[in-house]
C-alpha atoms as a PDB file:
ATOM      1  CA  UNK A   1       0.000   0.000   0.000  1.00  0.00           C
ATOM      2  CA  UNK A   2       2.774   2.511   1.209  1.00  0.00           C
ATOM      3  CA  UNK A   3       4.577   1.689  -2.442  1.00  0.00           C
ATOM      4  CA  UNK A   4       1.300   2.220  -4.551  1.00  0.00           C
ATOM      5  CA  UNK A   5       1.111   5.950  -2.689  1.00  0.00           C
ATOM      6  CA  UNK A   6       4.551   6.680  -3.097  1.00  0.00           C
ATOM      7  CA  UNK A   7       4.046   5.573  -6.781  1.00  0.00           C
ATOM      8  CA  UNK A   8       1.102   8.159  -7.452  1.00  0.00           C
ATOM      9  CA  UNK A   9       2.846  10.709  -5.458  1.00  0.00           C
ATOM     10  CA  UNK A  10       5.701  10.761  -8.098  1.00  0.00           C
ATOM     11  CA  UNK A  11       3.553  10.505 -11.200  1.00  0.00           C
ATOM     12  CA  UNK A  12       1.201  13.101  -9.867  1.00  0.00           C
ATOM     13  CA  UNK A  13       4.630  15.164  -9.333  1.00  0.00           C
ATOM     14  CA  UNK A  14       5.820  14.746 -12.631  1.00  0.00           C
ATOM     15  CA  UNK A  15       2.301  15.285 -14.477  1.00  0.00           C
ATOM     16  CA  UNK A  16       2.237  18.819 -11.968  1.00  0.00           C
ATOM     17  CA  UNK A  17       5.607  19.808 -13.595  1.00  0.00           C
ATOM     18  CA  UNK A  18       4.658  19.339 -17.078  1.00  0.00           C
ATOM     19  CA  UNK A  19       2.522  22.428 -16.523  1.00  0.00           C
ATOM     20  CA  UNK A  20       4.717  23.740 -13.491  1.00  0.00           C
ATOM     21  CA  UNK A  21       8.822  24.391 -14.195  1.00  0.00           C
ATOM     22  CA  UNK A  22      10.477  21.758 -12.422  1.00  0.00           C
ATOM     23  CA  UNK A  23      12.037  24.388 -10.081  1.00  0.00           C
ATOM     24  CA  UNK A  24       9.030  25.555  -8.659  1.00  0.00           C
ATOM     25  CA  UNK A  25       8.038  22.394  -8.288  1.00  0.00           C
ATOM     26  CA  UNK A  26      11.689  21.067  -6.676  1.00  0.00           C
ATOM     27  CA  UNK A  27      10.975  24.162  -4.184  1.00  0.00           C
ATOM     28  CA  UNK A  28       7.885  23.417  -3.078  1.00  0.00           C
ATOM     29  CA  UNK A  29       8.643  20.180  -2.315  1.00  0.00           C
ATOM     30  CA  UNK A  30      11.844  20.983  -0.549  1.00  0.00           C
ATOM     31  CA  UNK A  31       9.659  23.320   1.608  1.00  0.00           C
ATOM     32  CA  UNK A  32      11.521  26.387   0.258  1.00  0.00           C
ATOM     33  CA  UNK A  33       8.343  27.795  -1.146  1.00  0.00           C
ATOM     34  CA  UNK A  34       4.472  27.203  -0.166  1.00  0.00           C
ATOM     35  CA  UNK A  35       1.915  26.499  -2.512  1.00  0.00           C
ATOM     36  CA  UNK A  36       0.619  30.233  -1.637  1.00  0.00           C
ATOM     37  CA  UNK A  37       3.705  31.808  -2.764  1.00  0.00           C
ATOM     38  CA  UNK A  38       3.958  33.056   1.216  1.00  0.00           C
ATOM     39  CA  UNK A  39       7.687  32.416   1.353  1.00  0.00           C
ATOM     40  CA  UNK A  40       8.718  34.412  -1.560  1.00  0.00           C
ATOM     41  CA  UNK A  41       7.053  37.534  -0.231  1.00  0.00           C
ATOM     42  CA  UNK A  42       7.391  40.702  -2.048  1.00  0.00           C
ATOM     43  CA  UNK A  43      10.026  41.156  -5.118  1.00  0.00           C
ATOM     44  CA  UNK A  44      10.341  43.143  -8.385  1.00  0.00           C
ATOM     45  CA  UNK A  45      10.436  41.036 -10.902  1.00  0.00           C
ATOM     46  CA  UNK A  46      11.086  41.260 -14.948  1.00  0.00           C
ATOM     47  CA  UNK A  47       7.882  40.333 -16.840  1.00  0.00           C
ATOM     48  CA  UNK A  48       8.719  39.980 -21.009  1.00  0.00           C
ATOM     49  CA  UNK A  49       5.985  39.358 -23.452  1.00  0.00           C
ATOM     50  CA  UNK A  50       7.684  38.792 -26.836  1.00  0.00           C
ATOM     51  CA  UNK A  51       5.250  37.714 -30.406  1.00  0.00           C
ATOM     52  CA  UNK A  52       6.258  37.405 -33.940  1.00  0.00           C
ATOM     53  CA  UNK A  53       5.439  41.056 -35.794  1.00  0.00           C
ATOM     54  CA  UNK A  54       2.827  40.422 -38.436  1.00  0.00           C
ATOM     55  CA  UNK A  55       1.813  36.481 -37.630  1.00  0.00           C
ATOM     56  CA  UNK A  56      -1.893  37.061 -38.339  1.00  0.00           C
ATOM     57  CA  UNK A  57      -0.791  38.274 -41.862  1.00  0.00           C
ATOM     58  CA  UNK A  58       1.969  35.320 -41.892  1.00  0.00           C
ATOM     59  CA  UNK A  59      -0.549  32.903 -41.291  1.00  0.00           C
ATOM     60  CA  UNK A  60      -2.690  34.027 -43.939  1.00  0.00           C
ATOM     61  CA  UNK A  61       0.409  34.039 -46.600  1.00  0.00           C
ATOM     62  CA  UNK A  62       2.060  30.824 -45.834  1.00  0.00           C
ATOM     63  CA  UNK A  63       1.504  27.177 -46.081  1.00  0.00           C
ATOM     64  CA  UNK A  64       0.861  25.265 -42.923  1.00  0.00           C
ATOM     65  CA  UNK A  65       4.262  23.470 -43.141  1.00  0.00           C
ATOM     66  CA  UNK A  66       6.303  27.002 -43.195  1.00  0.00           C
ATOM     67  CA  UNK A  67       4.339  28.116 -40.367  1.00  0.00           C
ATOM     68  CA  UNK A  68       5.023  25.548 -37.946  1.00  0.00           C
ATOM     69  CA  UNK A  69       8.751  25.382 -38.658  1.00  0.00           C
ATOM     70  CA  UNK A  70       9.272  29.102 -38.469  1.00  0.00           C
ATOM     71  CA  UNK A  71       6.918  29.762 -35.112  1.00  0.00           C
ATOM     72  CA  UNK A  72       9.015  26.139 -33.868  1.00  0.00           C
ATOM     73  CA  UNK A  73      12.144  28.243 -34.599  1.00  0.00           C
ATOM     74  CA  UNK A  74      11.065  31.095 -33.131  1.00  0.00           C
ATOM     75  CA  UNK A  75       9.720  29.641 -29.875  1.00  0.00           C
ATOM     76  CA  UNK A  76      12.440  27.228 -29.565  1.00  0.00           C
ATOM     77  CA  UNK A  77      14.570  29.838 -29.786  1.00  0.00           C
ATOM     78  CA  UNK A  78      13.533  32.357 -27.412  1.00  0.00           C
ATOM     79  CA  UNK A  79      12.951  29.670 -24.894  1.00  0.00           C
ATOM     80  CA  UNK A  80      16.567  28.503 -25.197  1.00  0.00           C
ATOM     81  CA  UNK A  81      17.301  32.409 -24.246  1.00  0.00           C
ATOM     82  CA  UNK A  82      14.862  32.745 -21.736  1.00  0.00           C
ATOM     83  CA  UNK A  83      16.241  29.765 -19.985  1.00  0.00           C
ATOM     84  CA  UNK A  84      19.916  30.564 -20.564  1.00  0.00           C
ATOM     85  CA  UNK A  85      19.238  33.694 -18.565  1.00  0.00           C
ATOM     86  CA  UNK A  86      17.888  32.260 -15.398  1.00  0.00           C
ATOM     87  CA  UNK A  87      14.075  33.004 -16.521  1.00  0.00           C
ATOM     88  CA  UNK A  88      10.854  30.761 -16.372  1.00  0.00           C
ATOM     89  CA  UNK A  89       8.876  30.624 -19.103  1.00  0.00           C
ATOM     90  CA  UNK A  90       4.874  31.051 -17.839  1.00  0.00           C
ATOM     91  CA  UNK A  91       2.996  30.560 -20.897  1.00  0.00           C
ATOM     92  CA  UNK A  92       2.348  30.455 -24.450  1.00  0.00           C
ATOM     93  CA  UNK A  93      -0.392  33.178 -25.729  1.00  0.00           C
ATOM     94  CA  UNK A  94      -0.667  32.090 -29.421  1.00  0.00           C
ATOM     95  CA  UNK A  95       2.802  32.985 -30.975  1.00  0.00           C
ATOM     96  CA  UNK A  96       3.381  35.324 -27.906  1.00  0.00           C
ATOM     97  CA  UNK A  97       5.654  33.650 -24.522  1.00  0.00           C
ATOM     98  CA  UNK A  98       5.568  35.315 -21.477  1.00  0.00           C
ATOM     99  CA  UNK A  99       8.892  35.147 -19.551  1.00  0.00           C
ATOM    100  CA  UNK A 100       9.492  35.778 -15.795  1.00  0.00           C
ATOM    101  CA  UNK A 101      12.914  36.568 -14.157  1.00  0.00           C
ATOM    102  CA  UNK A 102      13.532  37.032 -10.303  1.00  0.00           C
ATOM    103  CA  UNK A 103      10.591  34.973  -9.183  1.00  0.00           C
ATOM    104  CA  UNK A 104      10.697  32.119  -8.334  1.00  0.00           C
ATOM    105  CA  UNK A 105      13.887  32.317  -7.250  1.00  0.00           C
ATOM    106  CA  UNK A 106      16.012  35.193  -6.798  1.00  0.00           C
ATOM    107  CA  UNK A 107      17.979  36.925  -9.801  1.00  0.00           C
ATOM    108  CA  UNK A 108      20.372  39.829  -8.968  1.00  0.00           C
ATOM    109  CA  UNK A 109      20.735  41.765 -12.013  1.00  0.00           C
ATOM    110  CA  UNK A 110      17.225  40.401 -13.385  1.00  0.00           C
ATOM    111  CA  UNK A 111      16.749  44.033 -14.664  1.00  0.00           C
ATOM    112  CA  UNK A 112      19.320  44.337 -16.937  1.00  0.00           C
END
């Protein structure tokens, strides 16, 4: 019994970090962080929204197979930068990706 719960404690972990990034999801867990967002308290942090200029028009232009492998290039892309840079991606809005630095954890020089 103690091994079944321990099994669908870890698969419910890792379906909660396929829409969670793994380290909010490592700090909770470790107790750095509650599920309120109590222990963070109060920070500036850097919010980036970033879209492809024109993609209604693109969309209407281009064949379905150019589409996907530019906005794949694009997004792939900017989430390799957003990452490299200590951010967490929070969501994709269509072609847009909205980026977070300094929260969850802390960033010194998020800013910049």
């Amino acid at each position: 019994r103690c091994q079944r719960s321990f099994g669908a404690l870890g698969r419910g972990l890792e379906a909660f970090a396929k829409y969670v990034p793994r380290d909010v999801v490592r700090m909770l867990m470790s107790g750095a962080m509650s599920g309120d967002g109590g222990a963070m308290g109060w920070r500036v942090v850097t919010v980036m929204f970033s879209d492809i200029v024109g993609f209604t028009t693109l969309c209407e232009e281009v064949e379905p197979e150019v589409l996907r492998r530019v906005t794949t290039e694009y997004l792939q892309a900017m989430c390799g930068v957003i990452v490299r840079t200590g951010g967490v991606l929070d969501k994709f809005i269509g072609d847009c990706i909205m980026a977070l630095w300094n929260a969850p954890r802390e960033l010194p020089g998020h800013q910049r």
